[in-house]
Protein backbone atom coordinates (compact mmCIF):
# COMPACT_ATOMS: atom_id res chain seq x y z
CA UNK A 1 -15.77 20.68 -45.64
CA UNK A 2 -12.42 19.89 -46.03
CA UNK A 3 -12.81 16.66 -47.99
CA UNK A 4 -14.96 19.02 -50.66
CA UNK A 5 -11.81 21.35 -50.90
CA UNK A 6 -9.57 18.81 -51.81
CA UNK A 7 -11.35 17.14 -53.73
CA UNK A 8 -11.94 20.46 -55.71
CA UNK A 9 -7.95 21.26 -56.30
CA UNK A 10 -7.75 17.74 -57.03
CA UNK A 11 -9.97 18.11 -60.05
CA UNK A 12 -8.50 21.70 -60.79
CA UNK A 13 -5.34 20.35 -61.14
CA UNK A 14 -6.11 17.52 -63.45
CA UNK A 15 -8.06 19.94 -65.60
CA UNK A 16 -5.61 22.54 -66.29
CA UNK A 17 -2.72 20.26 -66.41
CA UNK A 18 -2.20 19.81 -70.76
CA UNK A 19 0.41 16.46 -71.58
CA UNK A 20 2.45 16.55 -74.74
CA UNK A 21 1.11 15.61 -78.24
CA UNK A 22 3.95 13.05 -78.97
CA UNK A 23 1.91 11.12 -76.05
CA UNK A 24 -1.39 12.11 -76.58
CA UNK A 25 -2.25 8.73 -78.57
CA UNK A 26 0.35 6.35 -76.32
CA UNK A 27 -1.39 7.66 -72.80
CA UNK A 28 -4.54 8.37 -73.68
CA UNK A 29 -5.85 7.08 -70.60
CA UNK A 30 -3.55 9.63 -68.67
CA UNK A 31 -5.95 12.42 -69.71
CA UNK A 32 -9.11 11.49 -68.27
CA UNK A 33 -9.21 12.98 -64.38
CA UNK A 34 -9.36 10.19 -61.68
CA UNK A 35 -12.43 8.31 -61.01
CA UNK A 36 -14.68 10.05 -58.25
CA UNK A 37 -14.00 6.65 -56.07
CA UNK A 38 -10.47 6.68 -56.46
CA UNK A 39 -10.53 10.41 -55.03
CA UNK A 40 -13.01 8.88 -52.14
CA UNK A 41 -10.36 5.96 -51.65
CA UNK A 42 -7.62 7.88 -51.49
CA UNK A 43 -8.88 10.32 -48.81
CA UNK A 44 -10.50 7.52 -46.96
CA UNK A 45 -6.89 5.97 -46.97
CA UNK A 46 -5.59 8.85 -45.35
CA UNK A 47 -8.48 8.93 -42.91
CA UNK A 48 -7.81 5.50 -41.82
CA UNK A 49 -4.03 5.96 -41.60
CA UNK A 50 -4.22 9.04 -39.31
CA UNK A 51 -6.53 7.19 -37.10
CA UNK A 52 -4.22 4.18 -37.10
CA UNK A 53 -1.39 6.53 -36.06
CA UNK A 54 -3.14 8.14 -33.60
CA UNK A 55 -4.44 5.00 -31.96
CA UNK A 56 -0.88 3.21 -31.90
CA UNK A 57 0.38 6.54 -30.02
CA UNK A 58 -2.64 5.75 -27.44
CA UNK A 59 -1.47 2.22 -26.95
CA UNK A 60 2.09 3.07 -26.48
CA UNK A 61 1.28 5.90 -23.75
CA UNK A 62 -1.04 3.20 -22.09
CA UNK A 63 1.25 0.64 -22.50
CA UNK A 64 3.89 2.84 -20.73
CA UNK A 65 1.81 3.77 -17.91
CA UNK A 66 1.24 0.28 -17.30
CA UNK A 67 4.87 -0.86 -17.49
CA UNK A 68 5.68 2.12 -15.27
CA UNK A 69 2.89 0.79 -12.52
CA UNK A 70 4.06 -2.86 -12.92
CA UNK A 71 7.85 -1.68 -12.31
CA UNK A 72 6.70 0.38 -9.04
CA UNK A 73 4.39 -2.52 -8.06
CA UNK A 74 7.56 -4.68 -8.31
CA UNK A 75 9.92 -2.36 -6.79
CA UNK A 76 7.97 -1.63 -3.44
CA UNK A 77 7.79 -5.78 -3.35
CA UNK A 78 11.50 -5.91 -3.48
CA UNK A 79 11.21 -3.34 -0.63
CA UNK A 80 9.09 -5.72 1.51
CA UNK A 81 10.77 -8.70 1.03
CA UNK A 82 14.16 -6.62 1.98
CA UNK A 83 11.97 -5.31 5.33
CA UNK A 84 10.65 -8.83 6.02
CA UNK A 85 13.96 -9.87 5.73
CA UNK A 86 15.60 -7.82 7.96
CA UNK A 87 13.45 -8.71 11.25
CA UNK A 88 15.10 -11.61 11.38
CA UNK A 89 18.81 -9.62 12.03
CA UNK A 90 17.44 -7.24 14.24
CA UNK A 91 17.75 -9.23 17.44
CA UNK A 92 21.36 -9.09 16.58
CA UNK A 93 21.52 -5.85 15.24
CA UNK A 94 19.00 -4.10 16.25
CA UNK A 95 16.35 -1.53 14.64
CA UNK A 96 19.57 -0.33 12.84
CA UNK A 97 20.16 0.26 8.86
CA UNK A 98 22.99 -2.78 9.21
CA UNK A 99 19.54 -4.99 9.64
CA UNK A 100 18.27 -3.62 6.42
CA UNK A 101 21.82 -4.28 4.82
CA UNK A 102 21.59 -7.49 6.21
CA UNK A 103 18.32 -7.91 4.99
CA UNK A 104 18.96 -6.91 1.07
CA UNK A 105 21.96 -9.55 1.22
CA UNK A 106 19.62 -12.54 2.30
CA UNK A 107 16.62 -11.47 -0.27
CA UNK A 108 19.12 -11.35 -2.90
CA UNK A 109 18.54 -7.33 -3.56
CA UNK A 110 20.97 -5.00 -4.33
CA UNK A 111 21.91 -2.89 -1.55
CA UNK A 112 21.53 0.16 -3.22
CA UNK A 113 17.86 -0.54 -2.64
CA UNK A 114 18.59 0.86 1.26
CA UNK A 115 18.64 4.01 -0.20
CA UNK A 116 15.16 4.32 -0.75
CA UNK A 117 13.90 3.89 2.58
CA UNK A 118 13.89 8.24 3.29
CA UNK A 119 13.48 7.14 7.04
CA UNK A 120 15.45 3.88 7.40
CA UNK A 121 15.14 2.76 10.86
CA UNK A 122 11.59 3.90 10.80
CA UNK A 123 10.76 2.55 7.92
CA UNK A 124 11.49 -0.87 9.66
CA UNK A 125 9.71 -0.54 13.03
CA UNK A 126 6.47 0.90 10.82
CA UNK A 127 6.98 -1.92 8.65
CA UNK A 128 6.95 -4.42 11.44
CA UNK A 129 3.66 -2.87 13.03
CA UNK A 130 1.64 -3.15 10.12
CA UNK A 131 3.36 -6.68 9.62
CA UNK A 132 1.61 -7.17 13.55
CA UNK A 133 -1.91 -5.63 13.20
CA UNK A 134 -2.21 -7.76 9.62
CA UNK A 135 -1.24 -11.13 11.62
CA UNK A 136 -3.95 -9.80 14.76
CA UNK A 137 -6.45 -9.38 12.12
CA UNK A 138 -5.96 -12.80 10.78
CA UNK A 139 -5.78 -14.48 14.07
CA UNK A 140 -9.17 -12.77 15.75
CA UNK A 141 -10.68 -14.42 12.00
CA UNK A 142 -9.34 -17.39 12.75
CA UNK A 143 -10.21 -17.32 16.92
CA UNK A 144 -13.21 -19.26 17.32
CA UNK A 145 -13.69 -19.38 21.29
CA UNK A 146 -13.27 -15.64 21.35
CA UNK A 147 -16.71 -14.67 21.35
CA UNK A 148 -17.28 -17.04 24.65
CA UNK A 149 -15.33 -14.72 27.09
CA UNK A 150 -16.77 -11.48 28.77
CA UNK A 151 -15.84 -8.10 27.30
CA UNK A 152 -12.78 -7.29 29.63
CA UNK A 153 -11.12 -11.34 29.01
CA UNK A 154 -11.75 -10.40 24.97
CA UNK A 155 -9.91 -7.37 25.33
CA UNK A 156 -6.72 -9.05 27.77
CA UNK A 157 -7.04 -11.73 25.09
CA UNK A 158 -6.34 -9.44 22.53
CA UNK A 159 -3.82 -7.40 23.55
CA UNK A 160 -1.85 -10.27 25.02
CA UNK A 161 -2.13 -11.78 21.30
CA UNK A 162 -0.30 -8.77 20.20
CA UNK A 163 2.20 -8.23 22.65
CA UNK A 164 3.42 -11.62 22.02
CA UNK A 165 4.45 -10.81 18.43
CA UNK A 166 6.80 -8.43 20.56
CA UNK A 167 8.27 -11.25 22.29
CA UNK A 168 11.04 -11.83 20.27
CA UNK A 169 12.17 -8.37 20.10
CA UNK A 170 12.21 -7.59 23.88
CA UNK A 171 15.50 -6.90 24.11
CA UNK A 172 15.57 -4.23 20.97
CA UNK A 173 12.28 -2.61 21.88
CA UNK A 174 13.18 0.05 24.16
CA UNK A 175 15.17 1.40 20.39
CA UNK A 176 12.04 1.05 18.41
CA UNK A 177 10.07 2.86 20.89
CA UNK A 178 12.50 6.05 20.66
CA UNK A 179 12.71 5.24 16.99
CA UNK A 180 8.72 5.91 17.17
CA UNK A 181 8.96 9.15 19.60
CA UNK A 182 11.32 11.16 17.46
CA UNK A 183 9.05 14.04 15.93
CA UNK A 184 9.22 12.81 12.06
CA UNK A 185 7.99 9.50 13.59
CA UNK A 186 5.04 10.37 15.36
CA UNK A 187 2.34 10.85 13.12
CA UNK A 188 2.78 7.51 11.44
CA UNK A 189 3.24 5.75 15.18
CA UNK A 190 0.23 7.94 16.47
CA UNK A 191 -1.80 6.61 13.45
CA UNK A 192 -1.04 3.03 14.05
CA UNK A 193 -1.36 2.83 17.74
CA UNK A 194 -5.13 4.27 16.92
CA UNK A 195 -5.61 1.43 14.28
CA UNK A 196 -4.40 -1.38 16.38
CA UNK A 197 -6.59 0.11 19.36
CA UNK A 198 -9.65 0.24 17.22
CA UNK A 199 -9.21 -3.05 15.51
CA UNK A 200 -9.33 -4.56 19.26
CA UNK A 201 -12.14 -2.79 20.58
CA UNK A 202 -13.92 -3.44 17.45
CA UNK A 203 -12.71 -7.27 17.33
CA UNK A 204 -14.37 -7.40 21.10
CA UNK A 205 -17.91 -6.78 19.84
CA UNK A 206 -18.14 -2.89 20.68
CA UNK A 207 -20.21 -0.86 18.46
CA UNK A 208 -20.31 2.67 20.49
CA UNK A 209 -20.35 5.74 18.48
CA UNK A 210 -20.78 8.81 21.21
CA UNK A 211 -18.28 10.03 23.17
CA UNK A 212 -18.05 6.66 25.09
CA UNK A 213 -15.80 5.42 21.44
CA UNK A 214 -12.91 8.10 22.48
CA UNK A 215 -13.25 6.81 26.51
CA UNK A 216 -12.73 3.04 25.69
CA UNK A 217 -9.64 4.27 22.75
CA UNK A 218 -8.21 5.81 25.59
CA UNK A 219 -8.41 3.58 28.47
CA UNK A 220 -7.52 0.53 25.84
CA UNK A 221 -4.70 3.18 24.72
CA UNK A 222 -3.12 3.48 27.64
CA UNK A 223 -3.82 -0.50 29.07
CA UNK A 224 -1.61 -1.46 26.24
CA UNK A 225 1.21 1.24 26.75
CA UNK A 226 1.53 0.19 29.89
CA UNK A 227 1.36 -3.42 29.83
CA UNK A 228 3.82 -2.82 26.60
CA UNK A 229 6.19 -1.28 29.17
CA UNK A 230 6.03 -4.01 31.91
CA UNK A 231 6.83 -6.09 29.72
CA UNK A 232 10.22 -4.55 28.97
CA UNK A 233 11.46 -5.02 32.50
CA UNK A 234 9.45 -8.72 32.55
CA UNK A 235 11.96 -11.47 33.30
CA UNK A 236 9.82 -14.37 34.27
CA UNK A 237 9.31 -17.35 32.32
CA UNK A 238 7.06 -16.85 28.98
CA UNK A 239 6.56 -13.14 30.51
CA UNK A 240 3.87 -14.72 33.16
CA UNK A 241 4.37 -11.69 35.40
CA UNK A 242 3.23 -9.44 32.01
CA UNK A 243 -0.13 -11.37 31.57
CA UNK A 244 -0.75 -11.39 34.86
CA UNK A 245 -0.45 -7.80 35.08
CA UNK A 246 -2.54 -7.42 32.28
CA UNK A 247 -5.49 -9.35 33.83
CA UNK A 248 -5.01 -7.65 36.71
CA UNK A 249 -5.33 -4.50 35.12
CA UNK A 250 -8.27 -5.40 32.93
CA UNK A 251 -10.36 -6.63 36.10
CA UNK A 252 -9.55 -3.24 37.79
CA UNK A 253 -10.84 -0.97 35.06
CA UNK A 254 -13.74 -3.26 34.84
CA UNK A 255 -14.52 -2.92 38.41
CA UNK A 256 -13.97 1.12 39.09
CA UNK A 257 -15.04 2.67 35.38
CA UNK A 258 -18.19 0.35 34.76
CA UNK A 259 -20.00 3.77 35.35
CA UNK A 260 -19.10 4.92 32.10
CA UNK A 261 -19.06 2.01 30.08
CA UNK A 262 -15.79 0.75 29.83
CA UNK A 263 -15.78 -2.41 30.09
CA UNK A 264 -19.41 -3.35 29.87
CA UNK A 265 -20.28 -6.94 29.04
């Protein structure tokens, strides 16, 4: 409809519009209305050019998003590298925002970076657990002889694999751990605990689904708390007295909660 319309005022205008004598015989083309596809070209033009404009505004917006996404994408790895960087000052300095500074200096990041950690220390310590349960994940892939042991030596296996990713960090721990326990913490510590417990118990062959899955959590739950917190006060060689305790400790759970499934081969 609205091409008809213009077309119409088009050849309204050129109708009514009268040129002067003196040029009547000089421009007598300039008298004859336009050509029906010069009209048609003209619009089509138009058409065409709107569309144009309105699909160079789409590619900017997209091209924006993207750049946005690719600058987050690149900020949050500057933000790694400054957290991976950082474990390796906080034997000296601890769980401690002087780690992170540390850690910005020696991945060649601004400092000002720091500033966008809302929850600095914690930021660290959850940092470093996820660092851990990737590295477990990767090394039950990579364990081979695994599947040869009974249920409870999978699950001592396991867990001792883990703990010793702690190893270096003995000394500091008892900071992360209250670091973990203050109230803004605990959700994200809650939720990781769970995920390292279930990739074990899942890594060890167990399948169960009824209320037995929220037994073995539980027991595994608290055999790794408390084998975490032996090893704190562990001052033999290569924490021997730790592993031993754990075995121990696995073999007793076998041996007195068999009856509901514990630790079943």
């Amino acid at each position: 409809m609205y091409p008809t319309v213009v077309k119409r005022l088009i050849f309204s205008h050129f109708s009514t519009v009268s040129i002067p004598r003196r040029f009547s015989h000089q421009n007598s083309s300039v008298q004859q209305p336009l050509p029906q596809t010069t009209v048609d070209e003209t619009l089509a033009s138009a058409t065409t050019s709107t569309e144009t404009t309105d699909e160079a505004h789409r590619h900017d917006r997209q091209s924006s998003r993207e750049g946005e996404r690719r600058r987050g994408v690149e900020y949050e790895d500057e933000q790694a590298h400054v957290l991976e960087a950082a474990l390796r000052h906080v034997v000296r300095l601890g769980w401690s925002e002087a780690a992170m500074i540390a850690g910005a200096k020696e991945a060649g990041v601004s400092m000002a970076i720091i500033g966008s950690f809302p929850r600095k220390e914690a930021a660290l310590v959850e940092f470093f657990m996820d660092d851990c349960l990737q590295r477990l994940i990767d090394r039950i892939n990579a364990e081979e002889d695994l599947k040869n042991h009974v249920h409870s030596e999978r699950i001592a296996k396991l867990i001792r694999l883990r703990l010793e990713m702690q190893a270096p960090y003995v000394p500091k721990w008892p900071q992360a751990l209250s670091i973990q326990a203050q109230p803004a913490n605990v959700p994200t510590s809650f939720k990781q605990r769970a995920m390292l417990v279930d990739e074990v118990w899942h890594a060890s062959g167990d399948q169960a689904s009824d209320v037995d899955w929220y037994l073995k959590r539980t027991a595994l739950g608290g055999l790794y708390s408390a084998s975490e917190i032996y090893m704190l006060t562990d001052n033999s060689p290569d924490f021997r007295d730790t592993w031993a305790f754990l075995d121990n400790t696995c073999s007793f759970v076998k041996r007195h909660w068999i009856e509901v499934s514990i630790f079943q081969h």
